[in-house]
N, C-alpha and C. Protein backbone atom coordinates (compact mmCIF):
# COMPACT_ATOMS: atom_id res chain seq x y z
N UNK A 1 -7.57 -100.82 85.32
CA UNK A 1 -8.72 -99.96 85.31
C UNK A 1 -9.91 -100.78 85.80
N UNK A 2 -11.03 -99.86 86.52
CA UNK A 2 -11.86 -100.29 87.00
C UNK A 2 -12.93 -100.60 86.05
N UNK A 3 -13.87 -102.30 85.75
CA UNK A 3 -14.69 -102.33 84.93
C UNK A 3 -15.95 -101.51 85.19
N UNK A 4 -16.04 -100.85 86.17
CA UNK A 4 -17.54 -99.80 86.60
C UNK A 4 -17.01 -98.72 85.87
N UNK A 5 -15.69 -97.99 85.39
CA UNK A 5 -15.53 -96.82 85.47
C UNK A 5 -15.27 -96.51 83.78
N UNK A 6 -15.18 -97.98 82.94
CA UNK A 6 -15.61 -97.71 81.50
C UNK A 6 -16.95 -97.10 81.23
N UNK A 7 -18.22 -97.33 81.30
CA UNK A 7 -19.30 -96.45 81.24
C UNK A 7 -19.33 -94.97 81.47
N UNK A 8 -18.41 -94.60 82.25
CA UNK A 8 -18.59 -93.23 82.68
C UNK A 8 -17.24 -92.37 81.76
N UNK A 9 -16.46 -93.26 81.41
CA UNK A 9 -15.17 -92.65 80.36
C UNK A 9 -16.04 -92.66 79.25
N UNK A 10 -17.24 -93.22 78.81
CA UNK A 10 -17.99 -93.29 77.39
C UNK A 10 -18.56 -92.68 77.47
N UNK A 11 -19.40 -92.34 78.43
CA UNK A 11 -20.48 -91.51 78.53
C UNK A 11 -19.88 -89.88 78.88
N UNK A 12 -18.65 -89.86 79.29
CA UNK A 12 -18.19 -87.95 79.32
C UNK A 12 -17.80 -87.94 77.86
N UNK A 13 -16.60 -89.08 76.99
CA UNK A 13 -16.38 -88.69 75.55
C UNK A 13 -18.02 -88.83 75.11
N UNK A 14 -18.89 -89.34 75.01
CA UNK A 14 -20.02 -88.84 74.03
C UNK A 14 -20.30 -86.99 73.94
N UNK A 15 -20.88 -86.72 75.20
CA UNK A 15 -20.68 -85.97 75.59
C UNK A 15 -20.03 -84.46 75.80
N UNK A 16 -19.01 -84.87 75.41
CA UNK A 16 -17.80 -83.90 74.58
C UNK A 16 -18.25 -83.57 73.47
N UNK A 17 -17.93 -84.84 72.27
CA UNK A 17 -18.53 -84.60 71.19
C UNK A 17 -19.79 -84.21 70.71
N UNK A 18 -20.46 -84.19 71.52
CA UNK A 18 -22.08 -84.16 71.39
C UNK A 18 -22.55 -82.42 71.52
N UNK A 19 -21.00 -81.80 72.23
CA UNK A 19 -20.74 -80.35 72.68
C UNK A 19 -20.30 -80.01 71.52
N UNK A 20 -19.47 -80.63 70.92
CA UNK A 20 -18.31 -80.06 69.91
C UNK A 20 -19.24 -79.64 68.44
N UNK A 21 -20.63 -80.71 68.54
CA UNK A 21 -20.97 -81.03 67.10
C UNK A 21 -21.93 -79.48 67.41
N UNK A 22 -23.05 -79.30 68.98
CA UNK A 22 -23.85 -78.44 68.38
C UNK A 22 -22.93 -76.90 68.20
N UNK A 23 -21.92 -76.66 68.40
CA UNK A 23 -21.21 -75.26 68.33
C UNK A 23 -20.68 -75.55 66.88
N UNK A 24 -20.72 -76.28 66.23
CA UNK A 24 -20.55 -76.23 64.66
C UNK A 24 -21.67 -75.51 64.24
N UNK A 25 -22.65 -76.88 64.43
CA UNK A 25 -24.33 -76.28 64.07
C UNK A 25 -24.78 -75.29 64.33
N UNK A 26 -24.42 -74.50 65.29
CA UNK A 26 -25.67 -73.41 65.76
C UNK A 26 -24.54 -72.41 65.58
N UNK A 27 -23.45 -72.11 65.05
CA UNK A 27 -22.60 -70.89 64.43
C UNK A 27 -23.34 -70.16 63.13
N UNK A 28 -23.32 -68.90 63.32
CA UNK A 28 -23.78 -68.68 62.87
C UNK A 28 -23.15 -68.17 61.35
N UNK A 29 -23.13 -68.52 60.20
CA UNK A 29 -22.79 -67.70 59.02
C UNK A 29 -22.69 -66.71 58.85
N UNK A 30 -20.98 -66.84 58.71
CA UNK A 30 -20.44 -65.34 58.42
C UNK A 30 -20.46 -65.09 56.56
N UNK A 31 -20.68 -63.62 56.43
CA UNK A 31 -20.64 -63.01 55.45
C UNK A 31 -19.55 -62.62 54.58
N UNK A 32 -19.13 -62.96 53.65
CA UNK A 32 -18.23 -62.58 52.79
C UNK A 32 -17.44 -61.33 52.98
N UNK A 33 -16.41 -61.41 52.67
CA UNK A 33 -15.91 -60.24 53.23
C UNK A 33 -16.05 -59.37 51.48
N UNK A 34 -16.06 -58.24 52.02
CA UNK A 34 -16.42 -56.60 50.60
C UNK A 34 -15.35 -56.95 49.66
N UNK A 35 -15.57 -57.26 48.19
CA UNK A 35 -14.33 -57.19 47.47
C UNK A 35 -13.75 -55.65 47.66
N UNK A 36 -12.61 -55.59 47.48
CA UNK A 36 -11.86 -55.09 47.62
C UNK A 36 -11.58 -53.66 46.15
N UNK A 37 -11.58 -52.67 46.38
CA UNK A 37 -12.08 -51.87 45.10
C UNK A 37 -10.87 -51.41 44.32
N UNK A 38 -10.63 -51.71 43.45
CA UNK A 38 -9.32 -50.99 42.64
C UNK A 38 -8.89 -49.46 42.81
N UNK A 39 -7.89 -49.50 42.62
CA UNK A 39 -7.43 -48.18 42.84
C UNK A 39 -7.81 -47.15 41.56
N UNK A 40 -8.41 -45.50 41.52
CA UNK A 40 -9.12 -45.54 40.59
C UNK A 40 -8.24 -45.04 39.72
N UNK A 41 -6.90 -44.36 39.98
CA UNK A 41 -5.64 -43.77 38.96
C UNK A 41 -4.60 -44.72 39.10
N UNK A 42 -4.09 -45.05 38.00
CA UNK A 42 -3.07 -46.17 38.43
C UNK A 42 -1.57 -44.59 38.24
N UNK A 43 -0.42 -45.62 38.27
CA UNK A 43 0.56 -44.82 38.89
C UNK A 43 1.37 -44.63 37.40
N UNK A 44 1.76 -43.51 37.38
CA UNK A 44 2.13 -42.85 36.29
C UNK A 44 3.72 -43.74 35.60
N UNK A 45 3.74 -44.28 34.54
CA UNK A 45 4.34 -44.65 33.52
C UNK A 45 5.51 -43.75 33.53
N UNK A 46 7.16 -43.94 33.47
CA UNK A 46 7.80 -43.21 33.42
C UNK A 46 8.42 -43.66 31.51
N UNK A 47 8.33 -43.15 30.41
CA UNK A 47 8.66 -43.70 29.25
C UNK A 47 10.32 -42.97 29.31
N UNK A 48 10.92 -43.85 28.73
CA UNK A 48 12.73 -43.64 28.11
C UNK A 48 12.57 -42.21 27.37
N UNK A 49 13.78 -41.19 27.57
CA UNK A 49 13.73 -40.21 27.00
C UNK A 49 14.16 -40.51 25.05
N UNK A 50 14.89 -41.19 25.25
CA UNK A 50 15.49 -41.68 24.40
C UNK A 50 15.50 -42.62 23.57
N UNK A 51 15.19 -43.96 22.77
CA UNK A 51 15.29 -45.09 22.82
C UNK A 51 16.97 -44.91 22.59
N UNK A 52 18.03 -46.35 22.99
CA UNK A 52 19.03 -46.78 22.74
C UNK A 52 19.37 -47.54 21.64
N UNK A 53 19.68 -47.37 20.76
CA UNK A 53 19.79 -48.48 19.77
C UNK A 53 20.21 -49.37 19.81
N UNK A 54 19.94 -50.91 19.99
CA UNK A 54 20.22 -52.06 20.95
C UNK A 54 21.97 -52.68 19.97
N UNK A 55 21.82 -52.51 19.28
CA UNK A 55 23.47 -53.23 18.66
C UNK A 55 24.52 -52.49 18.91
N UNK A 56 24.24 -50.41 19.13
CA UNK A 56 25.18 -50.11 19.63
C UNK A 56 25.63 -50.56 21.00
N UNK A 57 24.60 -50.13 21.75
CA UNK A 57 24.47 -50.68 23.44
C UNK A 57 25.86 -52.38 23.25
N UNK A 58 25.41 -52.64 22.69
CA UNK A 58 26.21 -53.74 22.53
C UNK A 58 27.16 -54.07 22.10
N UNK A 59 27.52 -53.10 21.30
CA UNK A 59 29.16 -52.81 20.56
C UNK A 59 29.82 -52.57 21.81
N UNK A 60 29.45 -51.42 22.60
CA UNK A 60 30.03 -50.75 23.65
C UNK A 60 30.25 -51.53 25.10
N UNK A 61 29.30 -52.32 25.41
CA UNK A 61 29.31 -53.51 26.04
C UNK A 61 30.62 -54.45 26.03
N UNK A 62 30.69 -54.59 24.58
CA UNK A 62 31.83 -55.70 24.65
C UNK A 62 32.89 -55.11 24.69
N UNK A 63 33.08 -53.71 23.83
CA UNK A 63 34.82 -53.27 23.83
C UNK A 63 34.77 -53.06 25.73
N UNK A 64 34.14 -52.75 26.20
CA UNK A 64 33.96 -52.27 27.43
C UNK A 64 34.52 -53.41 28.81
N UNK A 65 34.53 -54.79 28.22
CA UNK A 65 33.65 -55.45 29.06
C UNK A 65 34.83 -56.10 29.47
N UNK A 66 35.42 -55.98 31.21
CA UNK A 66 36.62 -56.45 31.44
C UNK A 66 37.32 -55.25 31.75
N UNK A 67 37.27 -53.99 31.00
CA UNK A 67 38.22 -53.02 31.17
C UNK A 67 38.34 -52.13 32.56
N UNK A 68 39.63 -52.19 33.15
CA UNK A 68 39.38 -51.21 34.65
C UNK A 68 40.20 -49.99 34.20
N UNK A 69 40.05 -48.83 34.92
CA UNK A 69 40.76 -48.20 34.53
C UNK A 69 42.06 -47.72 35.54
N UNK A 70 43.23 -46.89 35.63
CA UNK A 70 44.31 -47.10 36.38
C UNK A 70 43.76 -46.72 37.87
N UNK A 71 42.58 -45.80 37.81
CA UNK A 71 42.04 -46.05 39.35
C UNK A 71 41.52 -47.07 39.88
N UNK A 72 41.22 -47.87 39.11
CA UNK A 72 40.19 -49.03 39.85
C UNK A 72 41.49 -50.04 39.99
N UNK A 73 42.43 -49.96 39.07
CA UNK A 73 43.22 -51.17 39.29
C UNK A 73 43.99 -50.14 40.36
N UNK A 74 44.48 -49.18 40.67
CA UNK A 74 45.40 -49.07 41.91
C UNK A 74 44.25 -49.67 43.41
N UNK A 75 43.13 -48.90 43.35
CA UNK A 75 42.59 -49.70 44.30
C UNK A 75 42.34 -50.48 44.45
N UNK A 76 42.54 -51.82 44.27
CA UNK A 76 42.40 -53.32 43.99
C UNK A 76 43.68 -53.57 44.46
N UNK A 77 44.73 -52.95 44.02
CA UNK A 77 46.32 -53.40 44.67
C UNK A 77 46.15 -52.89 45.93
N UNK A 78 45.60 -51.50 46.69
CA UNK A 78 45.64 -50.77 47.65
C UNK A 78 44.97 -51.99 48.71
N UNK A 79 43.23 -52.56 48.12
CA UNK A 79 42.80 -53.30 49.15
C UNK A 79 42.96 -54.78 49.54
N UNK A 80 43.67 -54.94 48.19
CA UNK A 80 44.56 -56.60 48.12
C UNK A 80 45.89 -56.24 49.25
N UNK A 81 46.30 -55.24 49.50
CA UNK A 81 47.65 -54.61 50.46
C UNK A 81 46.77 -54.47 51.77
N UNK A 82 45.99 -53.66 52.13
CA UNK A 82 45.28 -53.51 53.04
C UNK A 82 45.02 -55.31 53.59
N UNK A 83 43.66 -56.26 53.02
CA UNK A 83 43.45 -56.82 53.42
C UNK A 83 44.30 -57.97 53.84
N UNK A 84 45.86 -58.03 53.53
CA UNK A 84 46.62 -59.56 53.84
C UNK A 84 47.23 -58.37 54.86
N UNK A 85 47.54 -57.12 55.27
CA UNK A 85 47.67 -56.58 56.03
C UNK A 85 47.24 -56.97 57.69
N UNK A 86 45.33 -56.93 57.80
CA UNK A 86 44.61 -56.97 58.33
C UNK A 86 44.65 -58.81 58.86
N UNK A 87 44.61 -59.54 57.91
CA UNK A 87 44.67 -60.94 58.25
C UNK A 87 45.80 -61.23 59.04
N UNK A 88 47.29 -60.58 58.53
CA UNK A 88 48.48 -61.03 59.47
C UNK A 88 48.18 -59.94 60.99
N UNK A 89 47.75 -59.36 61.33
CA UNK A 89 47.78 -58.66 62.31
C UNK A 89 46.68 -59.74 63.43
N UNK A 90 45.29 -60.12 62.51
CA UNK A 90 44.62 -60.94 63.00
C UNK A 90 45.20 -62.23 63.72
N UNK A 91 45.92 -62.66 63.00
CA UNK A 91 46.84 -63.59 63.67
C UNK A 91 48.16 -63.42 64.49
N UNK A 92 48.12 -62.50 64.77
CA UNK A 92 49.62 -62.06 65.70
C UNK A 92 50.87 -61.77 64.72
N UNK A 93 51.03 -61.91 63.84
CA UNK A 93 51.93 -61.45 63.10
C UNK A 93 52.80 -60.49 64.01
N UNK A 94 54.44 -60.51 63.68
CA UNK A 94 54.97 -59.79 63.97
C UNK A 94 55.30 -58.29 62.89
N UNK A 95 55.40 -57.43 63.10
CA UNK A 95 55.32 -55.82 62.10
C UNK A 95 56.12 -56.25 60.92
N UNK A 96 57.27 -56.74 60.82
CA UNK A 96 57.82 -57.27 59.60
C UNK A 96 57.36 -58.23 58.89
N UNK A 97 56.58 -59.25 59.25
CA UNK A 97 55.63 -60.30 58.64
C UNK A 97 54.33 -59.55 58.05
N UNK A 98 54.11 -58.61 58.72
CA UNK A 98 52.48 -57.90 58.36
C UNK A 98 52.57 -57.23 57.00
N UNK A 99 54.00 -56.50 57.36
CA UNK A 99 54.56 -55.83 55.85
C UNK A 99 54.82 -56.44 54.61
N UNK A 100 55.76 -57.68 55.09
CA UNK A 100 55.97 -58.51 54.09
C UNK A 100 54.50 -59.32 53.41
N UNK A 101 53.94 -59.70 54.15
CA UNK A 101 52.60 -59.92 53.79
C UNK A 101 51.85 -59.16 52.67
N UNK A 102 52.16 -57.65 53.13
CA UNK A 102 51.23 -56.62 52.15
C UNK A 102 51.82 -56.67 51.11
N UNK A 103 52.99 -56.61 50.97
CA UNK A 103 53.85 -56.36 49.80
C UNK A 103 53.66 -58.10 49.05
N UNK A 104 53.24 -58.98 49.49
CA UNK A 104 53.67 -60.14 48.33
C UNK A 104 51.93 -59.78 47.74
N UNK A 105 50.88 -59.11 48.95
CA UNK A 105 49.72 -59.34 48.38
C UNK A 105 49.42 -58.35 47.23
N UNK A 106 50.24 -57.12 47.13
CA UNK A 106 50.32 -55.73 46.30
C UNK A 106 51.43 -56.48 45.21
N UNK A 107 51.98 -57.58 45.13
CA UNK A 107 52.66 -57.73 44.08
C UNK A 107 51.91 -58.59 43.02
N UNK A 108 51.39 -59.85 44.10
CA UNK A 108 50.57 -61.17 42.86
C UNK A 108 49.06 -60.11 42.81
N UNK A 109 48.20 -59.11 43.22
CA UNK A 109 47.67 -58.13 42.38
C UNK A 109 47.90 -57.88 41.12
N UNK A 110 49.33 -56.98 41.42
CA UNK A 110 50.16 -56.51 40.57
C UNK A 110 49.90 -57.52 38.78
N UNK A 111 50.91 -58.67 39.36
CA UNK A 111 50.44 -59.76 38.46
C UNK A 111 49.50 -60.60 37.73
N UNK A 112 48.34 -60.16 38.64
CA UNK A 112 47.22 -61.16 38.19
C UNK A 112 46.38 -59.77 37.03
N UNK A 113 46.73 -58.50 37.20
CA UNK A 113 46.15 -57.04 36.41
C UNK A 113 46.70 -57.66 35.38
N UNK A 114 48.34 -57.32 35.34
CA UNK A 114 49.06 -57.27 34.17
C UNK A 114 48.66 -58.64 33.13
N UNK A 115 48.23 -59.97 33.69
CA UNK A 115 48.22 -60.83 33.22
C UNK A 115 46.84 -61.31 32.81
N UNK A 116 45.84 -60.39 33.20
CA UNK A 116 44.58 -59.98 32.98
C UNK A 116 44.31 -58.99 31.48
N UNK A 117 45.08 -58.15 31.62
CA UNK A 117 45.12 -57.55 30.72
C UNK A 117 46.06 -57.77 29.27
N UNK A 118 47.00 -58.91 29.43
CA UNK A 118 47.50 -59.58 28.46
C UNK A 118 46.47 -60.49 27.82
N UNK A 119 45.23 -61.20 28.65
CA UNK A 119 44.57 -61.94 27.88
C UNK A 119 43.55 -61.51 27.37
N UNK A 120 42.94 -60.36 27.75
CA UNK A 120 42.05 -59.03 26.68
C UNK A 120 42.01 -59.17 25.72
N UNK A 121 41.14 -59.32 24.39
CA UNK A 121 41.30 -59.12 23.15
C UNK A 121 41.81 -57.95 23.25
N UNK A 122 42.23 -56.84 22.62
CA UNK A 122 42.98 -55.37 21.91
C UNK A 122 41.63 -55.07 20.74
């Protein structure tokens, strides 16, 4: 770099800054913005028709809790059959593998209900 051409790199950064500082200064103050006004009806409360009595709620809870009933467990075997269905086809499976597939997945279902429901309290 040229030693003549430091003076003139100092003298444009002053310069700059000397721009930067009066557009701080001479801005003019802005005004607060309007608080903001509450809403004047608030929104309507829906109350329980009923109260529940909280220990029954909870009796019922537990005998409850775990239990499927023979629809929910057939569909669980249906989409445990369906989905190892869908996976062997995904992979090329041949039609007798796809089947056999569904059927071992509709059986350990089968097994994992029955053995589900053996460990249930009664």
């Amino acid at each position: 770099m040229k030693p003549y051409a430091l003076p003139f790199l100092i003298l444009f950064s002053l310069s700059a800054l000397t721009a930067c500082g009066k557009d701080d200064a001479e801005a003019p103050q802005q005004e607060p913005a309007p608080a903001v006004q509450p809403a004047e009806t608030a929104p309507a409360v829906q109350e329980p028709e009923a109260p529940v009595d909280a220990p029954d709620l909870l009796e019922t809870l537990k005998e409850n809790s775990g239990v499927l009933t023979p629809e929910q467990e057939a569909e669980i075997v249906a989409r445990a059959r369906q989905n190892a269905e869908a996976a062997a086809k995904s992979v090329g499976q041949n039609n007798e593998q796809i089947k056999l597939a569904g059927d071992r997945a509709e059986a350990s279902a089968k097994q994992f209900l029955a053995a589900k429901q053996s460990v249930l309290p009664q």
